[in-house]
Protein backbone atom coordinates (compact mmCIF):
# COMPACT_ATOMS: atom_id res chain seq x y z
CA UNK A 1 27.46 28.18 -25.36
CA UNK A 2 29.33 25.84 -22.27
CA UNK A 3 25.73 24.57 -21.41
CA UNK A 4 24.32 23.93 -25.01
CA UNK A 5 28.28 22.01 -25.72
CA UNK A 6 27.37 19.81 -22.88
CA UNK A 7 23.50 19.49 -23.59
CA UNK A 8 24.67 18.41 -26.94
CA UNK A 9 27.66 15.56 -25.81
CA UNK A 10 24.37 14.40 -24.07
CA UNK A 11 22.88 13.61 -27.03
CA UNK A 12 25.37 12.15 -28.66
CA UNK A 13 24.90 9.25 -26.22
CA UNK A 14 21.70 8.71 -27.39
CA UNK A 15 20.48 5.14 -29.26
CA UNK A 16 18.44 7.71 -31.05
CA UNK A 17 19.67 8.04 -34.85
CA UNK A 18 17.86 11.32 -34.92
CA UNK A 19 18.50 12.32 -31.47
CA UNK A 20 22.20 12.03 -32.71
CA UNK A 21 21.81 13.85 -35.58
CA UNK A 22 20.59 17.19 -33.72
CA UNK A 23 23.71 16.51 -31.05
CA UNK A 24 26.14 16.64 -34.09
CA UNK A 25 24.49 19.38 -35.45
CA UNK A 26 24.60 21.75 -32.42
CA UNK A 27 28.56 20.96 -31.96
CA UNK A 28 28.83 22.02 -35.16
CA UNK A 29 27.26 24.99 -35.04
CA UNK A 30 29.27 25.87 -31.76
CA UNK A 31 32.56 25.35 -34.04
CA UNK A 32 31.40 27.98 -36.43
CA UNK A 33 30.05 29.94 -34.01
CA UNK A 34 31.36 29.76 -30.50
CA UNK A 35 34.75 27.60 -31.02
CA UNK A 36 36.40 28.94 -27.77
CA UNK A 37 34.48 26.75 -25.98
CA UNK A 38 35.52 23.46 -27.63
CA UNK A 39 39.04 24.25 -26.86
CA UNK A 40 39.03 23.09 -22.82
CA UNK A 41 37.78 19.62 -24.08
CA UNK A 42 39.04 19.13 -27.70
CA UNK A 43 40.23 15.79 -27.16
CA UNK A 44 36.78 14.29 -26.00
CA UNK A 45 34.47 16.36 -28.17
CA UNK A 46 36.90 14.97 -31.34
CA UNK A 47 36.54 11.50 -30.03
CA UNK A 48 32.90 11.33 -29.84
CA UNK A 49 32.46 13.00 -32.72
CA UNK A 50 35.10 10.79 -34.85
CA UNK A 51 33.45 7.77 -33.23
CA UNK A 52 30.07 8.57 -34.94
CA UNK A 53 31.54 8.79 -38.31
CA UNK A 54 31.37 4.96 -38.87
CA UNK A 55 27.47 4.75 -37.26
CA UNK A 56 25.54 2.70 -39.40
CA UNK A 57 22.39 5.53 -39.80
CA UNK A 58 23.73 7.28 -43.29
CA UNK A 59 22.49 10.51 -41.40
CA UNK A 60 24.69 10.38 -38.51
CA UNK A 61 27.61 9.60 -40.45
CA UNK A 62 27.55 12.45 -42.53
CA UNK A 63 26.54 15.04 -39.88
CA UNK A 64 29.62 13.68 -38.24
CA UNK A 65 31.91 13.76 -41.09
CA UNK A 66 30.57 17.18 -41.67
CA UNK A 67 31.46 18.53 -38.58
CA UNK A 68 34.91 17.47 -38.04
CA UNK A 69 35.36 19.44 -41.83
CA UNK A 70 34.11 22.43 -39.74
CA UNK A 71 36.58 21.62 -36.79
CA UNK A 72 39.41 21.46 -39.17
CA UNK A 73 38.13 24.45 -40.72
CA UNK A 74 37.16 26.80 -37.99
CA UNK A 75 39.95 25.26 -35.21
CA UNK A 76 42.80 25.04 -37.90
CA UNK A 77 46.26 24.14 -36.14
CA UNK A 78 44.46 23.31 -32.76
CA UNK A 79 43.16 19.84 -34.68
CA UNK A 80 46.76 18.72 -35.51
CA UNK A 81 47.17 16.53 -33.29
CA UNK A 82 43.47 15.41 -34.31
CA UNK A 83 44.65 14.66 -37.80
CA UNK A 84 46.21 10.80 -38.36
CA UNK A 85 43.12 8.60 -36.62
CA UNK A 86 40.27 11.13 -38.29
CA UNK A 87 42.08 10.39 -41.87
CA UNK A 88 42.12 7.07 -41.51
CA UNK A 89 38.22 6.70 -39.96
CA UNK A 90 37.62 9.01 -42.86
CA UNK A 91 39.39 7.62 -45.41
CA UNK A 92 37.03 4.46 -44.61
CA UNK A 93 33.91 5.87 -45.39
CA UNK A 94 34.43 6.13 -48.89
CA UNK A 95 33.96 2.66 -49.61
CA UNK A 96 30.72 0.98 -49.22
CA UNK A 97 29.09 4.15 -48.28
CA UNK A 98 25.71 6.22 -50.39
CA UNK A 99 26.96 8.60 -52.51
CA UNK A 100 26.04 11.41 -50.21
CA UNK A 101 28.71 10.13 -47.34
CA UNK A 102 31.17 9.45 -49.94
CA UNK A 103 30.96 13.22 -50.96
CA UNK A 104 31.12 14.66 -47.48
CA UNK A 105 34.09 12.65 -46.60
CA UNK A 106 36.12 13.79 -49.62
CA UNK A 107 35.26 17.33 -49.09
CA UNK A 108 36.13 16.61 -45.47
CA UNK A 109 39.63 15.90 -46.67
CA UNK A 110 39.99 18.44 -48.85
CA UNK A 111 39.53 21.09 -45.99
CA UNK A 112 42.27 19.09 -44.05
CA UNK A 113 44.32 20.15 -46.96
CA UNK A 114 43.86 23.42 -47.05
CA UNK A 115 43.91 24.21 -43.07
CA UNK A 116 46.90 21.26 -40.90
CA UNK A 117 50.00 20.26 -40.65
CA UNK A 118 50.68 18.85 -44.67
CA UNK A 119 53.94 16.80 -43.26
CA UNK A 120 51.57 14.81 -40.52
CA UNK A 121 48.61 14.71 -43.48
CA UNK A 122 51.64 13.37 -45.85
CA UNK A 123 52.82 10.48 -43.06
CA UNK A 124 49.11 9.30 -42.06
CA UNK A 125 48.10 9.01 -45.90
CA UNK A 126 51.23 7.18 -46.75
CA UNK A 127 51.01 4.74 -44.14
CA UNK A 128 47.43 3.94 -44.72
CA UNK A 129 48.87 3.15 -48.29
CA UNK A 130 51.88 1.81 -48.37
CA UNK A 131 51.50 -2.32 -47.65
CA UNK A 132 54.64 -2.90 -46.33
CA UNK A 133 53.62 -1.05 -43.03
CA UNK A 134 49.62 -0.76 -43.39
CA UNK A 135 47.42 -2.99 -41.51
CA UNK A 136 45.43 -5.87 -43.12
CA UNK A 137 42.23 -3.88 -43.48
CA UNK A 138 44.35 -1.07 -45.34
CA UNK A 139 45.72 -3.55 -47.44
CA UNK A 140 42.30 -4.55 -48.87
CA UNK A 141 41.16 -0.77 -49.63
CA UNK A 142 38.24 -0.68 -52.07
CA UNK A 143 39.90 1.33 -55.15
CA UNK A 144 37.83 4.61 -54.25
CA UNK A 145 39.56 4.97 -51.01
CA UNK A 146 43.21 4.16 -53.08
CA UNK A 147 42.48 6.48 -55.18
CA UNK A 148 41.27 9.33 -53.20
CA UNK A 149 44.24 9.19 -50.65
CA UNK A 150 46.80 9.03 -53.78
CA UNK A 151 44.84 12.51 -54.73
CA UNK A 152 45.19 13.55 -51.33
CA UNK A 153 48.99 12.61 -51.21
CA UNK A 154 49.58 14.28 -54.61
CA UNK A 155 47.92 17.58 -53.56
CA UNK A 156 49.70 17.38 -50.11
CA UNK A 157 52.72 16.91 -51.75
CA UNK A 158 51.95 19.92 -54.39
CA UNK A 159 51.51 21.99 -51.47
CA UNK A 160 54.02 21.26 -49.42
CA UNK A 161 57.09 20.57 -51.72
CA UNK A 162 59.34 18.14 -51.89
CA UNK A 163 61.99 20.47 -50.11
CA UNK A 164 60.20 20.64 -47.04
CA UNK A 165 58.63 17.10 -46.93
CA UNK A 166 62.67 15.86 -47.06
CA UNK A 167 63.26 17.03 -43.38
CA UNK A 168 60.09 15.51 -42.04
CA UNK A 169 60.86 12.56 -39.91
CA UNK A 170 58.83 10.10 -42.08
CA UNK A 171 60.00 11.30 -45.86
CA UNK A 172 60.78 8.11 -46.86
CA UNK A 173 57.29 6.54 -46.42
CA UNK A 174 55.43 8.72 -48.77
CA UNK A 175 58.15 8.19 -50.95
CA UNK A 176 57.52 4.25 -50.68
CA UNK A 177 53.62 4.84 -51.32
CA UNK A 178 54.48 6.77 -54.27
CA UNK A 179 56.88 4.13 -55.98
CA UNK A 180 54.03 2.09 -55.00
CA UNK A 181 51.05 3.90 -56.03
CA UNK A 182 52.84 4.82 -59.35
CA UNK A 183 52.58 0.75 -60.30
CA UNK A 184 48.90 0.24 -59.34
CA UNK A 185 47.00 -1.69 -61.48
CA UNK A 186 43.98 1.19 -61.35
CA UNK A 187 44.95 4.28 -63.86
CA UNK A 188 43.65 7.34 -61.77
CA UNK A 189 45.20 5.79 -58.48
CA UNK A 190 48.64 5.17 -60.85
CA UNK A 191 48.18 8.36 -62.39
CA UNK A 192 48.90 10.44 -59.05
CA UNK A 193 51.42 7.90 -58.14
CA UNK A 194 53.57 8.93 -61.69
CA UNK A 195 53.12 12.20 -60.40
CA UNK A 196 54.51 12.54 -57.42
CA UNK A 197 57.53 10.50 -58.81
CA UNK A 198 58.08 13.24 -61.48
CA UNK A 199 57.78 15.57 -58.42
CA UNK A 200 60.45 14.19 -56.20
CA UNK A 201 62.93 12.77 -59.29
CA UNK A 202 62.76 16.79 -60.41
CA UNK A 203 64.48 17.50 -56.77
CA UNK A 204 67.70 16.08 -55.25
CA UNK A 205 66.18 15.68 -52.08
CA UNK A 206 63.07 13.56 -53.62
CA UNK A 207 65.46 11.74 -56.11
CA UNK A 208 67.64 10.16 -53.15
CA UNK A 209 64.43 9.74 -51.23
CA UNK A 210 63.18 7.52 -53.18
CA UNK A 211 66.59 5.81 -54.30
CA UNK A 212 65.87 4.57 -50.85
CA UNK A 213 62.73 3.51 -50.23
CA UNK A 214 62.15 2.33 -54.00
CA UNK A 215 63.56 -0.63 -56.02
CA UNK A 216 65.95 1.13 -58.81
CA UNK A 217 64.03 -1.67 -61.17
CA UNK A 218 60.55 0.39 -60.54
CA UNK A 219 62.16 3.69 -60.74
């Protein structure tokens, strides 16, 4: 397993799209199969990996996407400190992308629900949406990618619960990208925005959360 992890990083740093392709493959396959041996050199392997994600081949991209959903679902709480720059690289994919990208990345997000820290999920999502903090390419998401993190936020938030997101550090951020998100001028996207209000106005904790970090006017 060591030697076919480093025959495959090998590949990766290939100009061949298809030469990629089989590198990302075989790294994946070592995650489901042999994910002990990814552990020594997480960091790197992640960063190569993530850096593929936004390769212009279609095919590359989504074995790369694809493979960081069976990181986060084979290495679990090992990837948390993975999570904010892979959501965000992720999160960009679903604009502008074929169809068959779009899909990977979404399920690719959907595992990252279901298997790391919700509370660092919650923080990274928020501040990709909210615009007083979110960088000028943020600020110009395509409506798919708005819409898919405020479905990511709402199930996050679902999951987590408003009790426990109060004592995270960053509460009041996702409670800003809510108010926010609950205004948008898209209905799905201001859909899961209403939502999550109704979530954290039902809870003392979520009602004084966002009290602070929301106009009374839009409340």
């Amino acid at each position: 397993p060591q030697q076919s992890l480093l025959q495959a990083l090998s590949l990766l740093r290939s100009d061949d799209w298809e030469v990629k392709e089989k590198g990302l493959a075989s790294i994946k396959h070592l995650a489901g199969s042999h994910s002990e041996v990814l552990l020594p050199r997480l960091r790197d392997i992640c960063l190569a990996v993530t850096s593929e994600v936004t390769n212009l081949w279609s095919k590359v991209s989504y074995m790369a996407i694809v493979t960081l959903g069976e990181f986060f679902a084979t290495l679990k709480q090992d990837m948390d400190s993975e999570v904010d720059e892979m959501v965000r690289v992720i999160l960009r994919m679903l604009r502008n992308s074929p169809e068959f990208v779009e899909k990977a990345a979404s399920q690719t997000l959907g595992i990252m629900v279901e298997n790391h820290a919700l509370a660092r999920l919650c923080c990274c999502c928020s501040f990709s949406l909210c615009p007083s903090v979110c960088s000028p390419l943020a600020r110009s998401c395509h409506v798919q990618v708005q819409k898919c993190a405020a479905e990511l936020l709402l199930s996050l938030l679902e999951k987590i619960g408003v009790t426990e997101l109060a004592g995270t550090a960053r509460a009041g951020r996702l409670a800003h990208a809510a108010g926010t998100l609950a205004l948008d001028r898209h209905k799905d996207t201001r859909h899961y925005g209403q939502e999550m209000v109704k979530m954290l106005l039902n809870h003392q904790e979520g009602k004084i959360l966002l009290e602070r970090s929301v106009p009374a006017r839009d409340l």
